[in-house]
Every structure is written in structure tokens, then in C-alpha cells.
N, C-alpha and C. Protein backbone atom coordinates (compact mmCIF):
# COMPACT_ATOMS: atom_id res chain seq x y z
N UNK A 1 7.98 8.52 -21.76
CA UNK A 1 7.77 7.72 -20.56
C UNK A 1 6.40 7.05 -20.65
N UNK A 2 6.19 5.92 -20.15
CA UNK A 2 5.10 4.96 -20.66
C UNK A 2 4.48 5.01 -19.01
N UNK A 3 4.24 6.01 -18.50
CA UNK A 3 3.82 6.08 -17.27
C UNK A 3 2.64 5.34 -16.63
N UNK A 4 1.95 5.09 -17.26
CA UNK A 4 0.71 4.76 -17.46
C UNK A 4 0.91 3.29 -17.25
N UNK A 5 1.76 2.35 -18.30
CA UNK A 5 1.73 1.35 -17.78
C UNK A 5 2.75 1.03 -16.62
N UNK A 6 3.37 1.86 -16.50
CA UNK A 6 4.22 1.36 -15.21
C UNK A 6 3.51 1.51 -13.58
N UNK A 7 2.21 1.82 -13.91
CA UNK A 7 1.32 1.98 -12.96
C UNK A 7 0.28 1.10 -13.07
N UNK A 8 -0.12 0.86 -14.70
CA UNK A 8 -0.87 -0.86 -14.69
C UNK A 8 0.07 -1.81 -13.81
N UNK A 9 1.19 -2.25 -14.17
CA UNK A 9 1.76 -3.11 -13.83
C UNK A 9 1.32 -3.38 -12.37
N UNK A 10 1.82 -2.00 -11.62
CA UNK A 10 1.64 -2.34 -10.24
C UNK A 10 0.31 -2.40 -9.66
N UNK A 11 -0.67 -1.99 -10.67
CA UNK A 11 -1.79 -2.30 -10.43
C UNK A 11 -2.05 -3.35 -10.57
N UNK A 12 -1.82 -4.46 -11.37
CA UNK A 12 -2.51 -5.67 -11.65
C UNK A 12 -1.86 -6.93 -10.71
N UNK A 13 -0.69 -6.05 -10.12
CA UNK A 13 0.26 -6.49 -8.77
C UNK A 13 -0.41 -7.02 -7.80
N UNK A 14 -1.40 -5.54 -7.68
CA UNK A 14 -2.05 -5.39 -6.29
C UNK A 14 -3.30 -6.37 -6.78
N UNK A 15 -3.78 -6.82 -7.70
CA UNK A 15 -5.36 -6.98 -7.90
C UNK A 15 -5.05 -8.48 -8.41
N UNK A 16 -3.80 -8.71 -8.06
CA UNK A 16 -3.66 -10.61 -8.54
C UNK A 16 -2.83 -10.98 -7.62
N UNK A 17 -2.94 -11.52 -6.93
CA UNK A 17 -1.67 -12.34 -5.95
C UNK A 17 -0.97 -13.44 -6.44
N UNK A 18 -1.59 -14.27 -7.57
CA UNK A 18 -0.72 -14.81 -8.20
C UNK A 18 0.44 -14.55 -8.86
N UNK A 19 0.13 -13.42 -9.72
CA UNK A 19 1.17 -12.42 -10.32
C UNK A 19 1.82 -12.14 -9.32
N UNK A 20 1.46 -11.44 -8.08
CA UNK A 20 2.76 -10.99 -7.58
C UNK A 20 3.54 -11.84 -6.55
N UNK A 21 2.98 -12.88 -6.45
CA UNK A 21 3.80 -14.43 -6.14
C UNK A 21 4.66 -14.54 -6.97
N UNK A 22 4.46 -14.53 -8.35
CA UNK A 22 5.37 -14.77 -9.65
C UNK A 22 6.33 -13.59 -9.70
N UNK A 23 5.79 -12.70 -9.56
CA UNK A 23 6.93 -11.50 -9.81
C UNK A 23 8.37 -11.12 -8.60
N UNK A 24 7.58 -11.44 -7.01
CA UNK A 24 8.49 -11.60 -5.83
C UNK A 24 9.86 -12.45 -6.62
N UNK A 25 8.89 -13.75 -7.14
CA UNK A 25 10.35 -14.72 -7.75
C UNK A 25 10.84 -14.96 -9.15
N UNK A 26 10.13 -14.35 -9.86
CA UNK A 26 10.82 -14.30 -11.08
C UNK A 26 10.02 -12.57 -11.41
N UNK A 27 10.72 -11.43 -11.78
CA UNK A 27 10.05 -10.37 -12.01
C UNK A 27 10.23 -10.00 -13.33
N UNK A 28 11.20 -10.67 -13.66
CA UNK A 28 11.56 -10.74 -15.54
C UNK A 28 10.40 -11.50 -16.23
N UNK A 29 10.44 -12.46 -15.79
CA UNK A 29 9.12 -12.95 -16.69
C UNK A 29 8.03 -12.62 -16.72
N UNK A 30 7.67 -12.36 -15.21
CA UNK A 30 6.38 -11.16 -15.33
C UNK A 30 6.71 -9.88 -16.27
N UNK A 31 7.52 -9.20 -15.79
CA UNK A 31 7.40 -8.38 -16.88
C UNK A 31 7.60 -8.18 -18.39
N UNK A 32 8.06 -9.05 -18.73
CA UNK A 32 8.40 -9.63 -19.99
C UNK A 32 7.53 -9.98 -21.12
N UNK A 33 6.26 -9.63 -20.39
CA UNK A 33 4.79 -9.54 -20.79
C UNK A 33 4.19 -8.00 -21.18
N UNK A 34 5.19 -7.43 -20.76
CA UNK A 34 4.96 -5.83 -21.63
C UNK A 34 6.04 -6.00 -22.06
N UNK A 35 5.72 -5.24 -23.29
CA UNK A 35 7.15 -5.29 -24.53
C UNK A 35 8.00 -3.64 -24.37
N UNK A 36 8.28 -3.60 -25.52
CA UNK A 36 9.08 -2.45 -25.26
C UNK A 36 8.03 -1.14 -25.51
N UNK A 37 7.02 -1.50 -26.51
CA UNK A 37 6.03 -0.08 -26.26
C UNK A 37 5.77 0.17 -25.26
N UNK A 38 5.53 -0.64 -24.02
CA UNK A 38 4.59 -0.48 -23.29
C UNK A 38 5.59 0.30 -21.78
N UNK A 39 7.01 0.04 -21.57
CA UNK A 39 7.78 -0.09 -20.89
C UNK A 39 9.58 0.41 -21.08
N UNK A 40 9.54 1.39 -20.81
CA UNK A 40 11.08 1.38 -21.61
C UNK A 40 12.04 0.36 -20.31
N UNK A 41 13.50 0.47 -21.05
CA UNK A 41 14.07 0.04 -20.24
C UNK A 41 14.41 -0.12 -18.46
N UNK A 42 14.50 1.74 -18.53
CA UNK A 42 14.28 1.73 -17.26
C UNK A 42 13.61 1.74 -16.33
N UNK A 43 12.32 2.23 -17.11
CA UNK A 43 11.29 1.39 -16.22
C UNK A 43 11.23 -0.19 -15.72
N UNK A 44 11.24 -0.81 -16.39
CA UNK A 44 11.59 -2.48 -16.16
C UNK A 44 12.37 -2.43 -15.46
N UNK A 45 13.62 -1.89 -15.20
CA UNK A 45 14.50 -2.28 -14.13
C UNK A 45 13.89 -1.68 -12.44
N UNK A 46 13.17 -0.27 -12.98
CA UNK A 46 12.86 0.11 -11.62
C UNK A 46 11.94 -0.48 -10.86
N UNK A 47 11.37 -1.33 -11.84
CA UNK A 47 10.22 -2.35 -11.49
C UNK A 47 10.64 -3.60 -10.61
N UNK A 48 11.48 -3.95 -11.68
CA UNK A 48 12.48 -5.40 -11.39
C UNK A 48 13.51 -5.24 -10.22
N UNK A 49 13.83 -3.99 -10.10
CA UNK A 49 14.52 -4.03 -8.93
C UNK A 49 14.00 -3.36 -7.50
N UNK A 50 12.40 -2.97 -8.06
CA UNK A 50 11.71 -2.51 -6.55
C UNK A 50 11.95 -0.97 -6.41
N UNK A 51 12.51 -0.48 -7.05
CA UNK A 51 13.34 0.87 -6.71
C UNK A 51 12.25 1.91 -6.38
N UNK A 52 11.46 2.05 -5.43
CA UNK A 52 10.31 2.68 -5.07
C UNK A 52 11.14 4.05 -4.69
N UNK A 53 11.84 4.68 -5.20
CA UNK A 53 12.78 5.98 -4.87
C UNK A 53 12.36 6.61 -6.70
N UNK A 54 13.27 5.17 -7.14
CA UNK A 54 12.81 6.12 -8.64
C UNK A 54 11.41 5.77 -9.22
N UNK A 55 10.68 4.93 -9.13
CA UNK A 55 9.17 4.70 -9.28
C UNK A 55 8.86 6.37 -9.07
N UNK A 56 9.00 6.73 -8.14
CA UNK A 56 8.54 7.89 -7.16
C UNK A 56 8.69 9.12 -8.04
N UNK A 57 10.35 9.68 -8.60
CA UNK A 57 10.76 10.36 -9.19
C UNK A 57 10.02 10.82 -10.67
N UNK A 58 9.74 8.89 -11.25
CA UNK A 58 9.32 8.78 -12.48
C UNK A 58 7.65 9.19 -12.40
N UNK A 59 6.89 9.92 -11.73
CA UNK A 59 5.49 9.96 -11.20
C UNK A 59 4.81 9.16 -10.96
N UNK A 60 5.52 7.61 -10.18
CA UNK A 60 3.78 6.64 -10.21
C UNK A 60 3.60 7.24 -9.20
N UNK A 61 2.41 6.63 -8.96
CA UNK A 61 0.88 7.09 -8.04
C UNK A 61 1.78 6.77 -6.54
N UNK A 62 1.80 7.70 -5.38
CA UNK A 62 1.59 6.52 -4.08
C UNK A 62 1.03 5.96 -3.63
N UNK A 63 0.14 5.96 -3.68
CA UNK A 63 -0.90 4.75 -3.52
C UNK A 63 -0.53 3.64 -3.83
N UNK A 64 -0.32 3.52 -5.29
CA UNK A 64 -0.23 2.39 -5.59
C UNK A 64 1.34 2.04 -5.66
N UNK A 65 2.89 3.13 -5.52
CA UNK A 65 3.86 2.32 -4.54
C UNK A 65 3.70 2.11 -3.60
N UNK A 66 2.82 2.47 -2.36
CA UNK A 66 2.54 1.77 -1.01
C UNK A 66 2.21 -0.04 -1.35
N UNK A 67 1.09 0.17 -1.90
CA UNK A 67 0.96 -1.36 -2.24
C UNK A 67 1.85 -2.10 -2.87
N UNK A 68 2.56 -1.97 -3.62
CA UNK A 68 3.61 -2.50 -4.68
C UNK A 68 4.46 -2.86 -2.87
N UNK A 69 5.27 -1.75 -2.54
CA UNK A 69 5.82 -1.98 -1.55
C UNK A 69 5.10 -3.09 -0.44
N UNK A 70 4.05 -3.02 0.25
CA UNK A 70 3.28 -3.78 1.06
C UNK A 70 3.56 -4.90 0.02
N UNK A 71 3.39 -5.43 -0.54
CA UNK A 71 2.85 -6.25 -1.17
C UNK A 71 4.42 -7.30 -1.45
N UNK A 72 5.40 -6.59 -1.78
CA UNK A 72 6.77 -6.84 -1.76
C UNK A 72 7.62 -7.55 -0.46
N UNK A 73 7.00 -6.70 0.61
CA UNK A 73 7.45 -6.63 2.08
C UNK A 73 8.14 -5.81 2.86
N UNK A 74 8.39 -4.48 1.50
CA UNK A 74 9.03 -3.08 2.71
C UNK A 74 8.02 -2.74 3.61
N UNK A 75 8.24 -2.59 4.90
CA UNK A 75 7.76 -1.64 5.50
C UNK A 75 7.50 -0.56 5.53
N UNK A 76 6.31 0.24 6.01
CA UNK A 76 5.86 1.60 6.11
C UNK A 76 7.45 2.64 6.37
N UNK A 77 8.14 2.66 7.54
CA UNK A 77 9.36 3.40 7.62
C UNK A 77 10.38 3.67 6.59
N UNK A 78 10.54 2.21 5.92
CA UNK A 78 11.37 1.85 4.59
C UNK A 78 10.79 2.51 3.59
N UNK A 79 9.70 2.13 3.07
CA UNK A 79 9.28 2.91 2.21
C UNK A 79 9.02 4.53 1.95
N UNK A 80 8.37 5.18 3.26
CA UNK A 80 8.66 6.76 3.37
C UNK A 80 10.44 7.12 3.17
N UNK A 81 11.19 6.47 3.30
CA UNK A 81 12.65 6.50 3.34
C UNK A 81 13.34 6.56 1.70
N UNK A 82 12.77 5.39 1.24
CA UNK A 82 13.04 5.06 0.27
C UNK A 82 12.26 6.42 -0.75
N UNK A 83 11.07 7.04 -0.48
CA UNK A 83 10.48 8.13 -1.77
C UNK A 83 11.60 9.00 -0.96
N UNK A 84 11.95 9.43 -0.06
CA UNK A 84 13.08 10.45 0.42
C UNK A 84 14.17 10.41 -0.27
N UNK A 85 14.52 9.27 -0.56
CA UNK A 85 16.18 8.63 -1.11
C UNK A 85 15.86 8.69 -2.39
N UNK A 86 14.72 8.51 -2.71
CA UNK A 86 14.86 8.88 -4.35
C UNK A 86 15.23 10.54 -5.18
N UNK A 87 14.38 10.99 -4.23
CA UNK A 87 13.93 12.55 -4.63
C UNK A 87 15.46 13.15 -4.49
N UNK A 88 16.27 12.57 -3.21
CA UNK A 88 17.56 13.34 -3.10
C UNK A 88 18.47 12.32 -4.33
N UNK A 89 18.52 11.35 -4.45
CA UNK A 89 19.63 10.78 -5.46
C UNK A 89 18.96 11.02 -7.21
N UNK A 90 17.77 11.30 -7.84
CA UNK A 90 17.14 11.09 -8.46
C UNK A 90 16.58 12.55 -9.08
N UNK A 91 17.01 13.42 -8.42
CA UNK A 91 16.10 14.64 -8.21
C UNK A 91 14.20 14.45 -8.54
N UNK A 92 13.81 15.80 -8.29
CA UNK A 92 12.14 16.03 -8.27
C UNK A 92 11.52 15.11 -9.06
N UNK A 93 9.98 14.87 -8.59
CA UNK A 93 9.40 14.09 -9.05
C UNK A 93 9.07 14.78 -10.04
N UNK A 94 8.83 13.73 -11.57
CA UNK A 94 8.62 14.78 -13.05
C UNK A 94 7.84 14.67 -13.27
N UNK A 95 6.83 14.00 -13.20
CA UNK A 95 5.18 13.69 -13.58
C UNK A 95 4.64 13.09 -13.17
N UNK A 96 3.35 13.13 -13.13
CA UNK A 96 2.35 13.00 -12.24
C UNK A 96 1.62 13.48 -11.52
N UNK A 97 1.01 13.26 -10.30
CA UNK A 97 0.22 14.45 -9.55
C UNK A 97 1.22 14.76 -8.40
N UNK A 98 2.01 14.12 -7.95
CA UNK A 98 3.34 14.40 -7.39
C UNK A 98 4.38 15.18 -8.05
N UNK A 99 4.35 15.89 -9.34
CA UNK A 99 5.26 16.25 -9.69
C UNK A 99 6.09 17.59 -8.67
N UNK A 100 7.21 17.92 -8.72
CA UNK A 100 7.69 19.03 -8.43
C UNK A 100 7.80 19.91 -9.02
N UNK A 101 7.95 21.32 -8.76
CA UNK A 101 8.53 22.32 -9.23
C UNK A 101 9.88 22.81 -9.14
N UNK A 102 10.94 22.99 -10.13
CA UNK A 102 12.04 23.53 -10.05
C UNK A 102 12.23 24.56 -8.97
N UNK A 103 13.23 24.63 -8.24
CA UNK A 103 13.46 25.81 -7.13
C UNK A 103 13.35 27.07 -7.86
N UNK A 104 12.67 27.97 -8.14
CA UNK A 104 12.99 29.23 -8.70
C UNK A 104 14.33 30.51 -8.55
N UNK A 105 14.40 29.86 -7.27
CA UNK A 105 15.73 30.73 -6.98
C UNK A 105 17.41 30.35 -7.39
């Protein structure tokens, strides 16, 4: 998992408004600017398709899906909803400082 940049990305989201003018309407070509080292597949899609459920799962930061989200146009409600909807369709978050722990029981 290329975690790291899938958290540049949304960092350079938040820290360029041009980019994320470009990415709202074309998010392929923005991203299309990390190759495959940098990004596997499904990351790019969870990117490209906003999926702030599995972003979540995959360990990015919240912080910086709040902004990705803000920045997109989910709302605060939507978005707490959406890390909910991930964790249950997606199971536990796997890395990061969010990660989970397996139920022991």
C-alpha cells in the first residue's frame, strides 16, 4: 500500500486550489500524474471516486479526509457517515494511526 502518497495527493488537494478545481472535473488526469509506483489501482479509484469510507479503511489521516471532503463538498454529517459506511462495508481500519484491532473474541 503506497499510503503515503495517497495522503500526498490529498494533501497537495488541500494546499492548491487549482489542482483541486482540476481534480472536482477531471480526477483522472490529476491523478494520472502519479504512476503506478506511487498509487496502486485501488487507491486511484478511491481517490477518483471520493470514497472517503475506504480512504478511511485504507489508513489516510482524518484530517486530511475532512479536507479532501470539505474541499469536494460533502458535508460534515455525510462525511462522519461515510468513515461509518466504510468501516461496516470495508471492515477495520488497517493502517495508520486509526488503525483497528481485530475483535479478540
Amino acid at each position: 500500500m503506497s499510503l503515503y502518497y495517497v495522503q500526498k495527493v490529498i494533501y497537495q488537494l488541500d494546499r492548491d486550489p487549482a489542482l483541486l478545481s482540476r481534480f472536482r472535473e477531471a480526477p483522472d488526469d490529476v491523478l494520472s500524474a502519479y504512476g503506478d509506483r506511487e498509487l496502486r489501482d485501488d487507491e486511484r479509484a478511491a481517490l477518483r471516486d471520493r470514497d472517503l469510507g475506504l480512504l478511511y479503511v485504507m489508513g489516510v489521516n482524518g484530517q486530511l479526509l475532512m479536507h479532501l471532503a470539505a474541499g469536494t463538498g460533502v458535508e460534515w454529517p455525510a462525511y462522519i457517515d461515510a468513515l461509518r459506511e466504510g468501516v461496516h462495508v470495508h471492515g477495520p481500519v488497517r493502517a495508520g494511526i486509526y488503525a483497528m484491532k481485530e475483535d479478540a473474541s
